[in-house]
Structures are given as C-alpha cells and as structure tokens.
PDB file of N, CA and C in Angstrom:
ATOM      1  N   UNK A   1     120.693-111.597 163.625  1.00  0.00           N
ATOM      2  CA  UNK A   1     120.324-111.369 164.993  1.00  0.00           C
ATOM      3  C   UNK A   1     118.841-111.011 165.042  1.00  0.00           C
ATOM      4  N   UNK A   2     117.841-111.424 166.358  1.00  0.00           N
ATOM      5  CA  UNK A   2     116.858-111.737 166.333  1.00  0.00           C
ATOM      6  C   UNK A   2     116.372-110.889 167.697  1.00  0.00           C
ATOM      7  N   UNK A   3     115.778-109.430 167.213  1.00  0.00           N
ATOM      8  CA  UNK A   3     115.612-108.661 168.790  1.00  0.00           C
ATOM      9  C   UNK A   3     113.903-108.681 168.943  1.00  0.00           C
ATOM     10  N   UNK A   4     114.026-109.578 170.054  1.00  0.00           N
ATOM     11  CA  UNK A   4     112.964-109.869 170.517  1.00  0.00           C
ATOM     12  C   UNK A   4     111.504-108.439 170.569  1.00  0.00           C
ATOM     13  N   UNK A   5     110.165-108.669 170.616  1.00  0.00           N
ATOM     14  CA  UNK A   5     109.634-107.360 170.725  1.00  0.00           C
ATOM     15  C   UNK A   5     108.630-107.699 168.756  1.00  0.00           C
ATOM     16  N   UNK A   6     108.113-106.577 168.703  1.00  0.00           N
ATOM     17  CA  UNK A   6     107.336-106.604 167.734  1.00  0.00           C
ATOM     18  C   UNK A   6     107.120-105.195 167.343  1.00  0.00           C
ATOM     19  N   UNK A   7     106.412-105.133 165.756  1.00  0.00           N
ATOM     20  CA  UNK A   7     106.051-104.231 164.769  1.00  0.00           C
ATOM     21  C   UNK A   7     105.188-104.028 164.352  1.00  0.00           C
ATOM     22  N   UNK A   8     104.492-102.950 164.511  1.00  0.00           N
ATOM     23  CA  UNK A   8     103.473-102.643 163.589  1.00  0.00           C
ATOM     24  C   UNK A   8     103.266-101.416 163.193  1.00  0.00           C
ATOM     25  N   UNK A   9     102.748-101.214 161.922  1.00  0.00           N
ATOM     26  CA  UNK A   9     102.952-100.515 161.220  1.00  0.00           C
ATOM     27  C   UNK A   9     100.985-100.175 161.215  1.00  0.00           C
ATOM     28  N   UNK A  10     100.976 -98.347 161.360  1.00  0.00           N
ATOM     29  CA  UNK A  10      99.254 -97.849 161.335  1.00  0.00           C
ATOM     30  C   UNK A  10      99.008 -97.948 159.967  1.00  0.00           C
ATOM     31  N   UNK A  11      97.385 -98.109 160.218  1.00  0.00           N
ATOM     32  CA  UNK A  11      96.577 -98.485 158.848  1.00  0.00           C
ATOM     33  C   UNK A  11      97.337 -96.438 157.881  1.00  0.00           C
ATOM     34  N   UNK A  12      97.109 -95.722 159.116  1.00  0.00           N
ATOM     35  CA  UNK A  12      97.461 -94.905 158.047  1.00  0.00           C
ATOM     36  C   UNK A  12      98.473 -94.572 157.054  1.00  0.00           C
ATOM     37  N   UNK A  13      99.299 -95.357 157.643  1.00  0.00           N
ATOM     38  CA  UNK A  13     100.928 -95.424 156.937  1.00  0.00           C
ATOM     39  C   UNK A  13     100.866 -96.173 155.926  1.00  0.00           C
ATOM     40  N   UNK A  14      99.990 -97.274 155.848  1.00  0.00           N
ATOM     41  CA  UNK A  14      99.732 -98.163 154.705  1.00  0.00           C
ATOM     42  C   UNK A  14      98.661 -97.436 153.640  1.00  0.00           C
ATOM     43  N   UNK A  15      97.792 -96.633 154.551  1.00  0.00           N
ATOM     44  CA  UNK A  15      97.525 -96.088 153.777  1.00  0.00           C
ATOM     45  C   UNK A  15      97.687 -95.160 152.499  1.00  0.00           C
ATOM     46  N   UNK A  16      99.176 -94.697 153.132  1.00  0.00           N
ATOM     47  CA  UNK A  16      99.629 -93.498 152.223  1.00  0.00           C
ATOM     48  C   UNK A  16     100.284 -94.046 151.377  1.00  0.00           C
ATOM     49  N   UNK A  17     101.004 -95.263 151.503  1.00  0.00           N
ATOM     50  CA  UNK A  17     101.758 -95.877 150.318  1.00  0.00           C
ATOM     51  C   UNK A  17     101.525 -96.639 149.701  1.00  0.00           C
ATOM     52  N   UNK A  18      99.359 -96.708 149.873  1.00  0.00           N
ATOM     53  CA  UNK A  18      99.096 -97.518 148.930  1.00  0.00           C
ATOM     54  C   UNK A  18      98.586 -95.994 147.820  1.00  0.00           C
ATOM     55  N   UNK A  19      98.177 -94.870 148.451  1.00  0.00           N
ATOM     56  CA  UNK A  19      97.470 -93.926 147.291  1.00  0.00           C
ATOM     57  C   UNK A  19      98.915 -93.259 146.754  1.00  0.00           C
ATOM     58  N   UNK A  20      99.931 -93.430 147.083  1.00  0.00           N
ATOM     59  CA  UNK A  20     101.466 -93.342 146.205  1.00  0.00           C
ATOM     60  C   UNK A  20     101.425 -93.998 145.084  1.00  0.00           C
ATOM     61  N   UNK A  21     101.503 -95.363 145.762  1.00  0.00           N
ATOM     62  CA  UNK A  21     101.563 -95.993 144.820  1.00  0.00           C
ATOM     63  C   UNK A  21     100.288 -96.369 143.368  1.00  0.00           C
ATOM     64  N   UNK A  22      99.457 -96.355 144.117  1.00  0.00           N
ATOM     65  CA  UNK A  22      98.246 -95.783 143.238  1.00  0.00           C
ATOM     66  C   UNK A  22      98.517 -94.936 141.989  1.00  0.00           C
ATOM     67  N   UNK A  23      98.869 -93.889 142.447  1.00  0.00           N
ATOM     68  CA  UNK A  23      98.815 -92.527 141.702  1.00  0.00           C
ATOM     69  C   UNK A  23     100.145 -92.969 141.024  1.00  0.00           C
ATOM     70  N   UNK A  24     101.183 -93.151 141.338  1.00  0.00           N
ATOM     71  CA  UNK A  24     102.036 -93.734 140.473  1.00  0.00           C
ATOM     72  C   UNK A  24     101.562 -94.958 139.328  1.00  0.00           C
ATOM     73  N   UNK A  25     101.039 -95.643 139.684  1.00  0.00           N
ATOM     74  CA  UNK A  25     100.956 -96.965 138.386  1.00  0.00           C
ATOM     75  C   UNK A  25      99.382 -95.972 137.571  1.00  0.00           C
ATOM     76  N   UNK A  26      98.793 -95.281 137.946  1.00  0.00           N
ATOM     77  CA  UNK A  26      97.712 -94.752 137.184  1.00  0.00           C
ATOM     78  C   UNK A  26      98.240 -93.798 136.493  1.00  0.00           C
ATOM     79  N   UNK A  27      99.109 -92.932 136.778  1.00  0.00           N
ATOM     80  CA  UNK A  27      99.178 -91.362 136.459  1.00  0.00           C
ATOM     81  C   UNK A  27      98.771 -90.325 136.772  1.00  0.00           C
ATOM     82  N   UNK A  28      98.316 -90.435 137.812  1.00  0.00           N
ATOM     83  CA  UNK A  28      97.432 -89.468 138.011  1.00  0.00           C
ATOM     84  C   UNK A  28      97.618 -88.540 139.421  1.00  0.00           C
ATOM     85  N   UNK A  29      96.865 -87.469 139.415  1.00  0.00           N
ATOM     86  CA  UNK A  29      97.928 -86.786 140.843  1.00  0.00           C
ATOM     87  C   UNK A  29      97.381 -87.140 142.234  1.00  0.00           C
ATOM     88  N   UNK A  30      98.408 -87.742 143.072  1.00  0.00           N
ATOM     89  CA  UNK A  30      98.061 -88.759 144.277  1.00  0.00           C
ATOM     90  C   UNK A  30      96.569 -87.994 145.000  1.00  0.00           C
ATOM     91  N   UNK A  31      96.421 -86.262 145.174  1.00  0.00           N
ATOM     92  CA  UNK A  31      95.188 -86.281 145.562  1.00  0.00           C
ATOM     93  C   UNK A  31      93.967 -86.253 145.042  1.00  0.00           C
ATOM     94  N   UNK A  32      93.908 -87.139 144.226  1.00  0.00           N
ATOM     95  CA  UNK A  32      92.596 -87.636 143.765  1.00  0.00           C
ATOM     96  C   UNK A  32      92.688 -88.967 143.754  1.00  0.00           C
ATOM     97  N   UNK A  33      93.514 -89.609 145.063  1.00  0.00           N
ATOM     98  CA  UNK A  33      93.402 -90.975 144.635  1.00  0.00           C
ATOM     99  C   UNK A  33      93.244 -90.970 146.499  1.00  0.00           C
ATOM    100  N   UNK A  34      92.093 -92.528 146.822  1.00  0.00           N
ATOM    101  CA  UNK A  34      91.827 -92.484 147.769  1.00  0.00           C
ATOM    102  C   UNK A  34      91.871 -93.960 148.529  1.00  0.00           C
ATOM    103  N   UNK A  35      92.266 -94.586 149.420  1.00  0.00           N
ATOM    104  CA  UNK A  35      92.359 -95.766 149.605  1.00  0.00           C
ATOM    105  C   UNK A  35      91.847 -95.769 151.305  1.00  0.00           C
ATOM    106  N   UNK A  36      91.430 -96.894 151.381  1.00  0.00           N
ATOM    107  CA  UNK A  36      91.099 -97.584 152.987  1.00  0.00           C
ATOM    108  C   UNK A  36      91.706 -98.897 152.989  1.00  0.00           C
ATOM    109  N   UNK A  37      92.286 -98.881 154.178  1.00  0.00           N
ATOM    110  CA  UNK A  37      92.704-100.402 154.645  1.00  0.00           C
ATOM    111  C   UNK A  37      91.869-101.162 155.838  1.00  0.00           C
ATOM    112  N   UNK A  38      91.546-102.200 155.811  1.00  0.00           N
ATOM    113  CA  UNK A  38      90.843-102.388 156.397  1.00  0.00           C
ATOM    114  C   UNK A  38      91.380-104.261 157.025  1.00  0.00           C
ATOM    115  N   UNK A  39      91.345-103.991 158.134  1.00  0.00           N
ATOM    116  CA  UNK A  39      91.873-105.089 158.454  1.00  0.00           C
ATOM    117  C   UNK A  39      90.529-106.234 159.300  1.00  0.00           C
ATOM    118  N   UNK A  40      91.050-107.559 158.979  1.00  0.00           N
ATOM    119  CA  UNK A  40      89.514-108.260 158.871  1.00  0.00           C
ATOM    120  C   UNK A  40      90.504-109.465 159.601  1.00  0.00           C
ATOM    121  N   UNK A  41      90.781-109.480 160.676  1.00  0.00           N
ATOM    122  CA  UNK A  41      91.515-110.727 161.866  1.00  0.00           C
ATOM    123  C   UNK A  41      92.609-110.977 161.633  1.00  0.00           C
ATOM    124  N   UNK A  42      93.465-109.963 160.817  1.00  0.00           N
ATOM    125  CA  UNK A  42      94.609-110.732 160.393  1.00  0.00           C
ATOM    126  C   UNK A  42      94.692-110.466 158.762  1.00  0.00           C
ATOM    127  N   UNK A  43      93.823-110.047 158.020  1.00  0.00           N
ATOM    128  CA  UNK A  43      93.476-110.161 156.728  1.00  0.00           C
ATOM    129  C   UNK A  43      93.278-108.925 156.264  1.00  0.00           C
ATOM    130  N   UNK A  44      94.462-108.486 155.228  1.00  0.00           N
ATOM    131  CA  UNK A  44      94.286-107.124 154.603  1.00  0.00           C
ATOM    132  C   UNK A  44      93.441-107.229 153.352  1.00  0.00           C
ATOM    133  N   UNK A  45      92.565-105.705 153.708  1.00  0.00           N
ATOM    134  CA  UNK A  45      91.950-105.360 152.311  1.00  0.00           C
ATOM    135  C   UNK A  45      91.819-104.160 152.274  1.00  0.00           C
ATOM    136  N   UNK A  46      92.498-103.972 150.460  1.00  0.00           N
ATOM    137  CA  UNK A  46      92.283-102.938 150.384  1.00  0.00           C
ATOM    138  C   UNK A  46      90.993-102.222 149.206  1.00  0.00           C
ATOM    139  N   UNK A  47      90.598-101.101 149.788  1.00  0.00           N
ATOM    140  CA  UNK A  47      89.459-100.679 148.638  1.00  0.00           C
ATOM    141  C   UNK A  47      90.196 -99.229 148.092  1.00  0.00           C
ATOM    142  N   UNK A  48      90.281 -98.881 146.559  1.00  0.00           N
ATOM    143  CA  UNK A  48      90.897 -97.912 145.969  1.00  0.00           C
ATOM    144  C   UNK A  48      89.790 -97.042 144.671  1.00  0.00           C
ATOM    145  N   UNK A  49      90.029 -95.891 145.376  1.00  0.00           N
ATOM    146  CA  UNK A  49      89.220 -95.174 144.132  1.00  0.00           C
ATOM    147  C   UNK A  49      90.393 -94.203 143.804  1.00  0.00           C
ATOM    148  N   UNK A  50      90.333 -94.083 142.431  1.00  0.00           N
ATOM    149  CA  UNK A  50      91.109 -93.644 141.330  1.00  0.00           C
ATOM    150  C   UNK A  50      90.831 -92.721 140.074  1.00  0.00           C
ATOM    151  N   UNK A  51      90.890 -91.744 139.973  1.00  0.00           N
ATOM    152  CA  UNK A  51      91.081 -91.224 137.929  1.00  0.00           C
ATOM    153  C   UNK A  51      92.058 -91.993 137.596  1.00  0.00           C
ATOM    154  N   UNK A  52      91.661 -92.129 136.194  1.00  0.00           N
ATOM    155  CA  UNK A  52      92.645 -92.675 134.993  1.00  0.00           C
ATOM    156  C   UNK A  52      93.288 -92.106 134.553  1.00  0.00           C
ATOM    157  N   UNK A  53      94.458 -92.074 134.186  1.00  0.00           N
ATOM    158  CA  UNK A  53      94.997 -91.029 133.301  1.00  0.00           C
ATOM    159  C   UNK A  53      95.732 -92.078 131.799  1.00  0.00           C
ATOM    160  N   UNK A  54      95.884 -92.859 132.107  1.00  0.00           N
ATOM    161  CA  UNK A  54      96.386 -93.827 130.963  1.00  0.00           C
ATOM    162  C   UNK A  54      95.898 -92.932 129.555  1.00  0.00           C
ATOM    163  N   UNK A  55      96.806 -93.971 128.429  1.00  0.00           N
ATOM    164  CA  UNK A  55      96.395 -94.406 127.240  1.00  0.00           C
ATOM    165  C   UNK A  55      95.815 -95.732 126.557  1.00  0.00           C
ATOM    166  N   UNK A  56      95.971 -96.698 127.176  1.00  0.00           N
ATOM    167  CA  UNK A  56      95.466 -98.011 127.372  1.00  0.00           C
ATOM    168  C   UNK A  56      94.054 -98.558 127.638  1.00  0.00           C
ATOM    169  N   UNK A  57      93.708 -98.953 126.999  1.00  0.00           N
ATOM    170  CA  UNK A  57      92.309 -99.846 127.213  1.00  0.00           C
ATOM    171  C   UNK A  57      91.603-100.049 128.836  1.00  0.00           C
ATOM    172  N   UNK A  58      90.787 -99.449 129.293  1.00  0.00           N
ATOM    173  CA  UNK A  58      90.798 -99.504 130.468  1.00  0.00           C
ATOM    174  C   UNK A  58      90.772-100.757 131.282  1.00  0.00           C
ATOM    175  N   UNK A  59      90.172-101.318 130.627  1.00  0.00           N
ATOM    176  CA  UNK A  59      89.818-102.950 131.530  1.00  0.00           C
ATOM    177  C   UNK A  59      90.969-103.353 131.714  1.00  0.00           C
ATOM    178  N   UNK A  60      91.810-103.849 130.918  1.00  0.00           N
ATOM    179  CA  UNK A  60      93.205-103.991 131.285  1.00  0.00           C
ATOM    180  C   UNK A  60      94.018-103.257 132.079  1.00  0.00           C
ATOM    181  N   UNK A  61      93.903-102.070 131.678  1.00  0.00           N
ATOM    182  CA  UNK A  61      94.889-101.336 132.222  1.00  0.00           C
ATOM    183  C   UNK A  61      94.457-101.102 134.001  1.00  0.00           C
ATOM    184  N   UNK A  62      93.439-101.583 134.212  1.00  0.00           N
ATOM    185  CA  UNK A  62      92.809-101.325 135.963  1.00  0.00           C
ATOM    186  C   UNK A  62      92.847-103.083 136.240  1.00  0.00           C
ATOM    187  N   UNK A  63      92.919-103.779 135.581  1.00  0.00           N
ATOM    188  CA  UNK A  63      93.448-105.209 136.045  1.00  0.00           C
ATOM    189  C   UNK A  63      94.591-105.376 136.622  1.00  0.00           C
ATOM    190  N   UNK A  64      95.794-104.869 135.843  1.00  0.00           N
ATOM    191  CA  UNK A  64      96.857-104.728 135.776  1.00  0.00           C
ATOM    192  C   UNK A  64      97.207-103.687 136.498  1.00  0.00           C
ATOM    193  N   UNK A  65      96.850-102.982 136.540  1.00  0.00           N
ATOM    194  CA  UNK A  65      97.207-101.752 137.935  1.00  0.00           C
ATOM    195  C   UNK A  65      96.877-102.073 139.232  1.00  0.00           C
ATOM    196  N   UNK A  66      95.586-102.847 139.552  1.00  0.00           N
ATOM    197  CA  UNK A  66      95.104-103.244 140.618  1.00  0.00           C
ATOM    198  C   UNK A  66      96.315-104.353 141.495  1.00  0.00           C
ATOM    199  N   UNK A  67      96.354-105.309 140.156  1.00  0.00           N
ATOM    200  CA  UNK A  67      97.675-106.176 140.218  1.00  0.00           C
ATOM    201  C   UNK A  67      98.952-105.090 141.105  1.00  0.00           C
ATOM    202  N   UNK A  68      99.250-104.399 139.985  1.00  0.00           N
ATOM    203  CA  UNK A  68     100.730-103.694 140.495  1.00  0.00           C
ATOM    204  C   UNK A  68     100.417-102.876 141.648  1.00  0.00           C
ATOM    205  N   UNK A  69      99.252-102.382 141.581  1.00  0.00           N
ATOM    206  CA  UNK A  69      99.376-101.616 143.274  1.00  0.00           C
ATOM    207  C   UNK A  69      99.827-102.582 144.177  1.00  0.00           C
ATOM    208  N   UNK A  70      98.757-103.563 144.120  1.00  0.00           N
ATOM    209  CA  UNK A  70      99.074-104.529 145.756  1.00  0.00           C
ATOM    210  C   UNK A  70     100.375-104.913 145.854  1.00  0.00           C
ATOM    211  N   UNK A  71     101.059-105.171 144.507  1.00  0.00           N
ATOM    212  CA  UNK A  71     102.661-105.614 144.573  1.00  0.00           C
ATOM    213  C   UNK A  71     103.747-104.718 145.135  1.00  0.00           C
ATOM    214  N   UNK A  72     103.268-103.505 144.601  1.00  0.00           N
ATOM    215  CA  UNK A  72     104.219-102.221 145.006  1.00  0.00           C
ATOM    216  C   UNK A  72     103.930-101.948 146.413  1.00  0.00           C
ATOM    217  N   UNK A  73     103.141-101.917 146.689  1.00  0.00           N
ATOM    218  CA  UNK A  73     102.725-101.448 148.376  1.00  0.00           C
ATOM    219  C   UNK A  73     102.969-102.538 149.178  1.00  0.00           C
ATOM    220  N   UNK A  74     102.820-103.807 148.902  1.00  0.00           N
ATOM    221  CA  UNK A  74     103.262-105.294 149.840  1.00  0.00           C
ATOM    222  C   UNK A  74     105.100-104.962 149.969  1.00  0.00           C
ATOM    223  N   UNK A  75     105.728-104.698 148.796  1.00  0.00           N
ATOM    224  CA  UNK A  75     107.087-104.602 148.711  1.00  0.00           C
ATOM    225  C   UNK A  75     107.697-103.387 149.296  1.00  0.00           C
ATOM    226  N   UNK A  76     106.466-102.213 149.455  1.00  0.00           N
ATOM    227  CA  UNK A  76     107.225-101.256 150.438  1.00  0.00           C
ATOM    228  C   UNK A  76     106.989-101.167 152.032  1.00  0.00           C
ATOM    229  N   UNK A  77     106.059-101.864 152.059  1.00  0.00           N
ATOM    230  CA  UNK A  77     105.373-101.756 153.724  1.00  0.00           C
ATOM    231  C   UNK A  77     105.676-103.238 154.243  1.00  0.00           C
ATOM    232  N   UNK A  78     105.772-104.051 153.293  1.00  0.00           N
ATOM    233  CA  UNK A  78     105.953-105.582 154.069  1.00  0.00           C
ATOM    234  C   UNK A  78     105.081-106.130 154.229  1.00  0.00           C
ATOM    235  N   UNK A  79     103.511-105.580 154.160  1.00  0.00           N
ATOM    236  CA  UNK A  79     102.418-106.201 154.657  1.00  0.00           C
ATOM    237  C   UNK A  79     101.947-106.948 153.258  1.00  0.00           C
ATOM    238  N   UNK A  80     101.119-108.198 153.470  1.00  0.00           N
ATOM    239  CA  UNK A  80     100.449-108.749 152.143  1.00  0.00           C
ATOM    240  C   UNK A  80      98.750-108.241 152.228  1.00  0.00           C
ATOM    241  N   UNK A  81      98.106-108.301 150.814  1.00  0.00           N
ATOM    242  CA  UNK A  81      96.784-107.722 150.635  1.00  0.00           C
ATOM    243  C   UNK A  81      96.445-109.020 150.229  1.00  0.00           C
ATOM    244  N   UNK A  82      95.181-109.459 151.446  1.00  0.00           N
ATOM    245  CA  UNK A  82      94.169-110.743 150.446  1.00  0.00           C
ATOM    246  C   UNK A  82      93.213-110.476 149.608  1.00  0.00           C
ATOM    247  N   UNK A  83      92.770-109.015 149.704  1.00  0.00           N
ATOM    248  CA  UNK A  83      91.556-108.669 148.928  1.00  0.00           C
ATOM    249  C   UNK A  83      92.407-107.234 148.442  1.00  0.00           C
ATOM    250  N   UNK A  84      91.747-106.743 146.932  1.00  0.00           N
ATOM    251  CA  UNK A  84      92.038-105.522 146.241  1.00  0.00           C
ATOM    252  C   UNK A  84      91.231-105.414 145.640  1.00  0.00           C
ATOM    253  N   UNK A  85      90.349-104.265 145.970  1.00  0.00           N
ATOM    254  CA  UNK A  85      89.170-103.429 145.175  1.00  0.00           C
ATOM    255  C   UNK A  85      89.533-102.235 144.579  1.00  0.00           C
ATOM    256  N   UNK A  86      89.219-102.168 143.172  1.00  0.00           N
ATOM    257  CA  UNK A  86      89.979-100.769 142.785  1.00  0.00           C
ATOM    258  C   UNK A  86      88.592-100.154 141.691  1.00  0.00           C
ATOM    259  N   UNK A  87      87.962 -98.954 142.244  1.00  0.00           N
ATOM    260  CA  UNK A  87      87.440 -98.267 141.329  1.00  0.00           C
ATOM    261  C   UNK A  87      87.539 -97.378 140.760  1.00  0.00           C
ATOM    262  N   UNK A  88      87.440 -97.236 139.673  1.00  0.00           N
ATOM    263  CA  UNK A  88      87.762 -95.949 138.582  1.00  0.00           C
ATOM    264  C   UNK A  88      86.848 -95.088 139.099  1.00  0.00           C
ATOM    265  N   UNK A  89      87.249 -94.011 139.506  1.00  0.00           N
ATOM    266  CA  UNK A  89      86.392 -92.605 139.628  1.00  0.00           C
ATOM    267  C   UNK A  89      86.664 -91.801 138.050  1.00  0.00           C
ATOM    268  N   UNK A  90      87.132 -91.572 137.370  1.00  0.00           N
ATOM    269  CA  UNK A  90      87.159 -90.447 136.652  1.00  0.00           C
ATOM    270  C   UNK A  90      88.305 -91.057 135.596  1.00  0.00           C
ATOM    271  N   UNK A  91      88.238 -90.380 134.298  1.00  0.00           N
ATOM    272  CA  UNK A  91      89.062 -90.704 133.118  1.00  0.00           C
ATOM    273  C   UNK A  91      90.054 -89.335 133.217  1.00  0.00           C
ATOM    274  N   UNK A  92      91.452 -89.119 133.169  1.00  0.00           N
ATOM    275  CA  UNK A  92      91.599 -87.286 133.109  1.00  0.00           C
ATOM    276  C   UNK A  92      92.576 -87.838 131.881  1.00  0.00           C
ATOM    277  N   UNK A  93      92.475 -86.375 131.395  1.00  0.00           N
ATOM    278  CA  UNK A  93      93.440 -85.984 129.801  1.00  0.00           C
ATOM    279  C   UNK A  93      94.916 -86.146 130.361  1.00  0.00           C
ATOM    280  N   UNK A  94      96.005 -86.825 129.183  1.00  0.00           N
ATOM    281  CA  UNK A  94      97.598 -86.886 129.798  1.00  0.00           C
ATOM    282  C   UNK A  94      97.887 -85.642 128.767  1.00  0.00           C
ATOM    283  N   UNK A  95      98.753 -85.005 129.726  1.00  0.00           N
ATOM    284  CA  UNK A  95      99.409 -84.087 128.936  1.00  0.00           C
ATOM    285  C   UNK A  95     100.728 -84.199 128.469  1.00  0.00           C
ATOM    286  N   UNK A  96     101.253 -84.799 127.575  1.00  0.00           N
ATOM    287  CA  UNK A  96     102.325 -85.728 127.563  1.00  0.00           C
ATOM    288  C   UNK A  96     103.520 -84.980 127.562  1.00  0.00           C
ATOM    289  N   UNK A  97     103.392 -83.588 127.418  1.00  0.00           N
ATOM    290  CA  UNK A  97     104.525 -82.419 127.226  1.00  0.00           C
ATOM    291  C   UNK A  97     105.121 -81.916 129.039  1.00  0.00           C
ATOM    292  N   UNK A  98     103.782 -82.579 130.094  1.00  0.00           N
ATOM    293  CA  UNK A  98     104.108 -82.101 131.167  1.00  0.00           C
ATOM    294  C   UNK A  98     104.475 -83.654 131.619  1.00  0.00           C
ATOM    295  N   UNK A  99     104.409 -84.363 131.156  1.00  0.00           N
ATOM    296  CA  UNK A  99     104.560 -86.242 131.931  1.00  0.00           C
ATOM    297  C   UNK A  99     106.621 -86.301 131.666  1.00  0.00           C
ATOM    298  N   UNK A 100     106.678 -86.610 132.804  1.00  0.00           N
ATOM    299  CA  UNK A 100     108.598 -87.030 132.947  1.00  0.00           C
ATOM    300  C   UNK A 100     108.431 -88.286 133.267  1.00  0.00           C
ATOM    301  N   UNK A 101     108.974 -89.140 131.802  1.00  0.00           N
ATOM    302  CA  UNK A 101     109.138 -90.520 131.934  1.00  0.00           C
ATOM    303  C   UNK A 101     111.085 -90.731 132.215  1.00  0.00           C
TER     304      UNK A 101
END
C-alpha cells in the first residue's frame, strides 16, 4: 500500500547517524567525531573529521572506513551519499582492556 504525501528526513538527523556511525567504524568516542551534510540540488555530501583509534595502516584503514561510513549511514537513513570526504583529525591510543568486541 502506497500513502500518498512525502518524507523528509533534517540534515541534522543525518547528521547524527553519520558521526555514529563514524565513531563506530573508527573507534573512537562519537564526540570527537564531526560531520556536515550538505545538500547540493538533490546531491548528498558528506564532509567527516575524525581521530583514529585503529591498529591498521592508516591509508587503508580511512579508505575503507570512508567506504563503510557512507554504507552504514545510506542503510540507516535511506538517503544515498555522492560525495564522502573524510579527514583524520587525530591518531588516539586503543585501550584494548576497555574495547568490548
């Protein structure tokens, strides 16, 4: 069934479940992670600054995160990202005795 009418969802709401999700695929604690959405006619982009917390090689590991953010946040909000900018702000220490995998 098909109820006529429409949806939209605020940049800020996308906002928050992209620095969730952020802070989830990085490790790191969501307030130090910062995102803008920015919408360009129809056309999402997002820009992300981040600490690291990994063990992994960084270049990869912010390829591949950049990757999985936009995937995780398209799959919880519904919306698609044409552009993803992600900068590393900061490297932080894992404390692996306090990390619940």
């Amino acid at each position: 069934m098909t109820i006529p009418g429409r949806v939209s969802i605020e940049p800020r709401a996308i906002r928050a479940i992209v620095e969730a999700a952020t802070a989830e695929t990085f490790r790191t604690p969501a307030k130090g992670v910062r995102a803008r959405v920015h919408d360009d006619h129809g056309r999402l982009e997002l820009e992300i600054a981040t600490p690291y917390g990994g063990a992994e090689p960084l270049l990869g590991a912010a390829t591949r995160g950049r990757d999985a953010v936009s995937a995780r946040a398209s799959e919880l909000s519904g919306a698609r990202f044409d552009r993803v900018r992600l900068r590393i702000t900061s490297l932080t220490d894992i404390d692996d005795r306090r990390r619940v995998e």
